[in-house]
N, C-alpha and C. Protein backbone atom coordinates (compact mmCIF):
# COMPACT_ATOMS: atom_id res chain seq x y z
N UNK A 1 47.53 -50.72 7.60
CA UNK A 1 47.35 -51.94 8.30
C UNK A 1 47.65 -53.09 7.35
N UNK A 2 47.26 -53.98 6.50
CA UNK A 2 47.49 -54.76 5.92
C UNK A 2 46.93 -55.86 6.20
N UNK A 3 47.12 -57.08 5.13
CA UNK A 3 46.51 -58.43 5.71
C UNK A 3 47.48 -59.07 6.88
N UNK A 4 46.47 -60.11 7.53
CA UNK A 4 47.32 -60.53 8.80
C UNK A 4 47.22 -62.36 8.30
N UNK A 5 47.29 -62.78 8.08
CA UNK A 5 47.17 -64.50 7.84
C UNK A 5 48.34 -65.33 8.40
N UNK A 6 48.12 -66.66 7.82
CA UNK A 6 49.52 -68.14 8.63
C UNK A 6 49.51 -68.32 7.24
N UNK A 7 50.07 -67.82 6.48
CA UNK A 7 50.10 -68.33 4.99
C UNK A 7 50.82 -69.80 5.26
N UNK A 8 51.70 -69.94 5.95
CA UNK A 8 52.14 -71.60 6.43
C UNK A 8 50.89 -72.36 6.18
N UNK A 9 49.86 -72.10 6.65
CA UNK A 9 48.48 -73.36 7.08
C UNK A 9 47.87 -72.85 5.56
N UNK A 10 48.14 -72.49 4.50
CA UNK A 10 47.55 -72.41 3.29
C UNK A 10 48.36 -73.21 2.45
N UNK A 11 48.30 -74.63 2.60
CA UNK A 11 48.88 -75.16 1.55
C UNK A 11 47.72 -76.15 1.30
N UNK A 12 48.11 -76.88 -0.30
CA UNK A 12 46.84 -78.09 -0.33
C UNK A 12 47.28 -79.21 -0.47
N UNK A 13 46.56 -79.98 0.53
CA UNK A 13 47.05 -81.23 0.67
C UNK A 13 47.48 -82.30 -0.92
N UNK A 14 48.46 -83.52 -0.86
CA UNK A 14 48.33 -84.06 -1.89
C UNK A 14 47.12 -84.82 -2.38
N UNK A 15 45.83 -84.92 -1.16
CA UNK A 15 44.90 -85.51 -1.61
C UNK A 15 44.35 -84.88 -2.46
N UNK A 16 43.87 -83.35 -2.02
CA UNK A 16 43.00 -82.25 -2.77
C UNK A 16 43.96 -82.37 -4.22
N UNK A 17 44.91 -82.28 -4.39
CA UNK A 17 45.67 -81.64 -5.26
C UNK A 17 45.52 -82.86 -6.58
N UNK A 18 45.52 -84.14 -6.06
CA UNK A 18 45.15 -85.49 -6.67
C UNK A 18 43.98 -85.55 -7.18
N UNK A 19 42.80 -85.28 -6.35
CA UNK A 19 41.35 -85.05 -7.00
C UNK A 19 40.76 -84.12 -7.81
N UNK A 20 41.70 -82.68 -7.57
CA UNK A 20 41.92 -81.54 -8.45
C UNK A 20 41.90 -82.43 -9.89
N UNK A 21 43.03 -82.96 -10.00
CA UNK A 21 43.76 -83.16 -11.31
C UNK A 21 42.47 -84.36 -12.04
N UNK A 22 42.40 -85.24 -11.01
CA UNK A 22 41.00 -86.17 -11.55
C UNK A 22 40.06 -85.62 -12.27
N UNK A 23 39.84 -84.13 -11.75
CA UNK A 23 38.35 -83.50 -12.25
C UNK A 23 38.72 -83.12 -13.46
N UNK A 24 40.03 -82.55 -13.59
CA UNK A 24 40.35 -81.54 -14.36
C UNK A 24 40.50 -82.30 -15.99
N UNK A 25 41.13 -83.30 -15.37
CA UNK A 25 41.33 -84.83 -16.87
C UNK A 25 39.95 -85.14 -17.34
N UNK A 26 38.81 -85.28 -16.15
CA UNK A 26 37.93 -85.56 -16.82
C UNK A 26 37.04 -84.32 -17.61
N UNK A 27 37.34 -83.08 -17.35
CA UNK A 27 36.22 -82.19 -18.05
C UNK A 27 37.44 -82.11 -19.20
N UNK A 28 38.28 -82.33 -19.46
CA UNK A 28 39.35 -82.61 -20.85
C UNK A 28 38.96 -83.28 -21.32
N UNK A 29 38.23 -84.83 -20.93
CA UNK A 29 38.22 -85.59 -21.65
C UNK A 29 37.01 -85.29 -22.53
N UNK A 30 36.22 -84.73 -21.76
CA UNK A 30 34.67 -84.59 -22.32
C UNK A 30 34.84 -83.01 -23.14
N UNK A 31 35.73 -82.39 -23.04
CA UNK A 31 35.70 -81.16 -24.05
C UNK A 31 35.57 -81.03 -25.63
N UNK A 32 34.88 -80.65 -26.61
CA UNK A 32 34.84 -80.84 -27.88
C UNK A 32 35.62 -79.31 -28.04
N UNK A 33 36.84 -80.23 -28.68
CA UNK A 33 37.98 -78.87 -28.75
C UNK A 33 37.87 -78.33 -30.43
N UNK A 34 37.17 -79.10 -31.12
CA UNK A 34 36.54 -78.68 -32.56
C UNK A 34 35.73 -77.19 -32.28
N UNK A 35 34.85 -77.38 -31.32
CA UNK A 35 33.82 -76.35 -31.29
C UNK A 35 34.58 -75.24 -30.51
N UNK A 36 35.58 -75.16 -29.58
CA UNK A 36 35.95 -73.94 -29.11
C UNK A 36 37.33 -73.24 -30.28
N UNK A 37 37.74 -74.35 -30.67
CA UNK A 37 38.93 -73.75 -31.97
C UNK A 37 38.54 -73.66 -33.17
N UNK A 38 38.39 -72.46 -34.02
CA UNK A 38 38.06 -72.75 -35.18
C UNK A 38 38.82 -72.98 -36.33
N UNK A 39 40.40 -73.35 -36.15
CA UNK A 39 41.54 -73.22 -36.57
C UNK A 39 41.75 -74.95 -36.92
N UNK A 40 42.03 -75.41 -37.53
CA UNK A 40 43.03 -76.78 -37.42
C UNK A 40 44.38 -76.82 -36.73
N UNK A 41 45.27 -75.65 -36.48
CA UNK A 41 46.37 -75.12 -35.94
C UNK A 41 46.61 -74.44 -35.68
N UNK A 42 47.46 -74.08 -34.77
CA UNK A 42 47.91 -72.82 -34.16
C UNK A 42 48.68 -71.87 -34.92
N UNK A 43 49.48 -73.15 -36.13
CA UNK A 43 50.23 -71.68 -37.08
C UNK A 43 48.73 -70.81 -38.16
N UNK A 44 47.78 -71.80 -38.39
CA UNK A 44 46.66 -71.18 -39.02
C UNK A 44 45.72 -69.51 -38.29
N UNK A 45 45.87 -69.84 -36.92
CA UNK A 45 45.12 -68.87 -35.98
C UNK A 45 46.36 -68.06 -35.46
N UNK A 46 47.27 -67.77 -35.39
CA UNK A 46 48.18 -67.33 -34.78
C UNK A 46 47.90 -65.81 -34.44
N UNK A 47 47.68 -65.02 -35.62
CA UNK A 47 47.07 -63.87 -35.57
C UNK A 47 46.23 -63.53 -34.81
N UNK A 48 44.91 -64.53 -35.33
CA UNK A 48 43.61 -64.58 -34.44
C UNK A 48 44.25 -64.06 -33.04
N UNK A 49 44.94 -65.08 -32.46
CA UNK A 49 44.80 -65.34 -31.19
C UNK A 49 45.87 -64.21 -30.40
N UNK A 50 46.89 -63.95 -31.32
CA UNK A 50 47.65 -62.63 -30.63
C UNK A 50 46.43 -61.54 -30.46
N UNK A 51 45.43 -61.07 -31.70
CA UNK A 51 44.81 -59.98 -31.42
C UNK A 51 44.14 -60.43 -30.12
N UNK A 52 43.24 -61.03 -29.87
CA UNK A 52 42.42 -61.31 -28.87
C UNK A 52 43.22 -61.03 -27.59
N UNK A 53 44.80 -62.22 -27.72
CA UNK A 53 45.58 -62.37 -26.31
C UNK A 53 45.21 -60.60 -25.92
N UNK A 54 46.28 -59.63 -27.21
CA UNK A 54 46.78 -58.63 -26.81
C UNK A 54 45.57 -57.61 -26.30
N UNK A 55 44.45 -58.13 -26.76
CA UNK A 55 43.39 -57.14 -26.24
C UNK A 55 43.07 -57.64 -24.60
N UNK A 56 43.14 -58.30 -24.33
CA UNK A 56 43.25 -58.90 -22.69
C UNK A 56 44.55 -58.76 -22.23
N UNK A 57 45.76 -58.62 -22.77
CA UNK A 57 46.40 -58.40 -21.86
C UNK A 57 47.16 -56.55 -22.12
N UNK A 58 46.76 -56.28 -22.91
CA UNK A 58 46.89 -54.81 -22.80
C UNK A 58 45.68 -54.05 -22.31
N UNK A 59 44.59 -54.39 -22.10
CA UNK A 59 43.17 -54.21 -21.55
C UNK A 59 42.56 -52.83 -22.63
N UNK A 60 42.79 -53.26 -24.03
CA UNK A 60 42.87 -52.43 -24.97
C UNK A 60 43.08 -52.86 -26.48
N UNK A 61 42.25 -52.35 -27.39
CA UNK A 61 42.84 -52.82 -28.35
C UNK A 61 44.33 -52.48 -28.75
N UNK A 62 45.28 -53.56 -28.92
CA UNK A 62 46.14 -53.24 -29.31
C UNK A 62 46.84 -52.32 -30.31
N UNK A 63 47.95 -51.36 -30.50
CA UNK A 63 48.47 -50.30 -31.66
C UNK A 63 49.34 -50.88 -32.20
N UNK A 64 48.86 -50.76 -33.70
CA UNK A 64 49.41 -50.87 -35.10
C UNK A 64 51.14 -51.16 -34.41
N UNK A 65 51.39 -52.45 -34.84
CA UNK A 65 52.86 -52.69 -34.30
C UNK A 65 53.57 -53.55 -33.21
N UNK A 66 51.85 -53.51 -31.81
CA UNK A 66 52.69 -53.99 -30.45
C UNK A 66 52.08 -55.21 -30.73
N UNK A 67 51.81 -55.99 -32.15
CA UNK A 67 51.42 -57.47 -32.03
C UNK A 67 52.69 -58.22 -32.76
N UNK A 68 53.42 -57.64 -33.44
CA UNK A 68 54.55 -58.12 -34.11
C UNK A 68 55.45 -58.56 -32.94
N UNK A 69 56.34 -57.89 -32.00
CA UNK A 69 57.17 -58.85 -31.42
C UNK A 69 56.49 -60.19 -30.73
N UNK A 70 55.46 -60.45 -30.33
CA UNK A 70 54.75 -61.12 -30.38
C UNK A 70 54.85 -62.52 -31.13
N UNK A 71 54.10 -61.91 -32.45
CA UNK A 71 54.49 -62.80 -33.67
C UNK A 71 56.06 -63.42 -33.88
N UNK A 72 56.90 -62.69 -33.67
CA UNK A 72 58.36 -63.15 -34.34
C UNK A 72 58.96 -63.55 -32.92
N UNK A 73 58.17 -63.78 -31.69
CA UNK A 73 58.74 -64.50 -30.74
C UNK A 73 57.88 -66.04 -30.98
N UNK A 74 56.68 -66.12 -31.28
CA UNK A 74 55.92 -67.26 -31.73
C UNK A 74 56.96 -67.76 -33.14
N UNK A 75 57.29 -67.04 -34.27
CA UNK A 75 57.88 -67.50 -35.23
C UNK A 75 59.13 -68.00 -35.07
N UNK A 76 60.21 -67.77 -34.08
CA UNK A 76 61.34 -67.54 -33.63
C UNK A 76 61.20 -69.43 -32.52
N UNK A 77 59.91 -69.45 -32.07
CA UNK A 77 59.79 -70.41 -31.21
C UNK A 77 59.64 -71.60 -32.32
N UNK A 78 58.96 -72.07 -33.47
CA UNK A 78 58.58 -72.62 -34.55
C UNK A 78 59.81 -72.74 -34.95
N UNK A 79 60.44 -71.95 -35.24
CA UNK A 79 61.57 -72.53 -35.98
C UNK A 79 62.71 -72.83 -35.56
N UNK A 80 62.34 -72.93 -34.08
CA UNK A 80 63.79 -73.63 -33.40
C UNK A 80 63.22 -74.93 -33.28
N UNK A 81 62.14 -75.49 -34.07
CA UNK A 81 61.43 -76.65 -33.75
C UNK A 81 60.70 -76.60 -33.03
N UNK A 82 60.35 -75.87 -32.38
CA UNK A 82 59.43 -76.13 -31.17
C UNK A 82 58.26 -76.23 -31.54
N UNK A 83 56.97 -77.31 -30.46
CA UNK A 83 55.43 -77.54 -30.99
C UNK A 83 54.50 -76.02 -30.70
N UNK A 84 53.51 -76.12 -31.54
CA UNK A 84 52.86 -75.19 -31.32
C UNK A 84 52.20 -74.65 -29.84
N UNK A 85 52.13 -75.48 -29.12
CA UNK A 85 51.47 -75.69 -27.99
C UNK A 85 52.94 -74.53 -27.24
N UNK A 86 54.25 -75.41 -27.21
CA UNK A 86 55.48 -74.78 -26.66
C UNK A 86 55.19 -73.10 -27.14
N UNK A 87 55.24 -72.77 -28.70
CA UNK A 87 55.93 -71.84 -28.77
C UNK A 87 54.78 -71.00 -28.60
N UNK A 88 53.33 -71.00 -28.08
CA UNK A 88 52.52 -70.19 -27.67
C UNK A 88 52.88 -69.62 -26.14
């Protein structure tokens, strides 16, 4: 059987979508991004944050190896200039 829906009548209006973004700027503004990063930078944590990514997105700790292409696609992004933010 399957789902039956009007996926047509599931869209969100530009109002919602406007007040979305209001909320969203303001819990940014009020975030202390000191206390959730313990890094000064992203090239400093880079590691950090592949192990962690790769353990959430392999739903596993990652094996000796599958964090490197990883890395040299982050390194590869850096040195075409790109900001840290981009090449994450």
């Amino acid at each position: 059987m399957g789902f039956d829906n009007n996926a047509a009548s599931l869209v969100a209006s530009s109002l919602l979508v406007e007040k979305q973004l209001d909320v969203a700027e303001e819990v940014v503004a009020e975030v202390d991004v000191a206390a959730l990063l313990p890094c000064t930078s992203a090239d400093a944590c880079i590691d950090d944050f592949l192990a962690a990514f790769g353990r959430r997105a392999f739903r596993r700790p990652p094996a000796e190896g599958e964090l490197a292409p990883l890395r040299a696609i982050y390194d590869a992004a850096r040195g075409a200039d790109r900001s840290e933010d981009a090449a994450l």
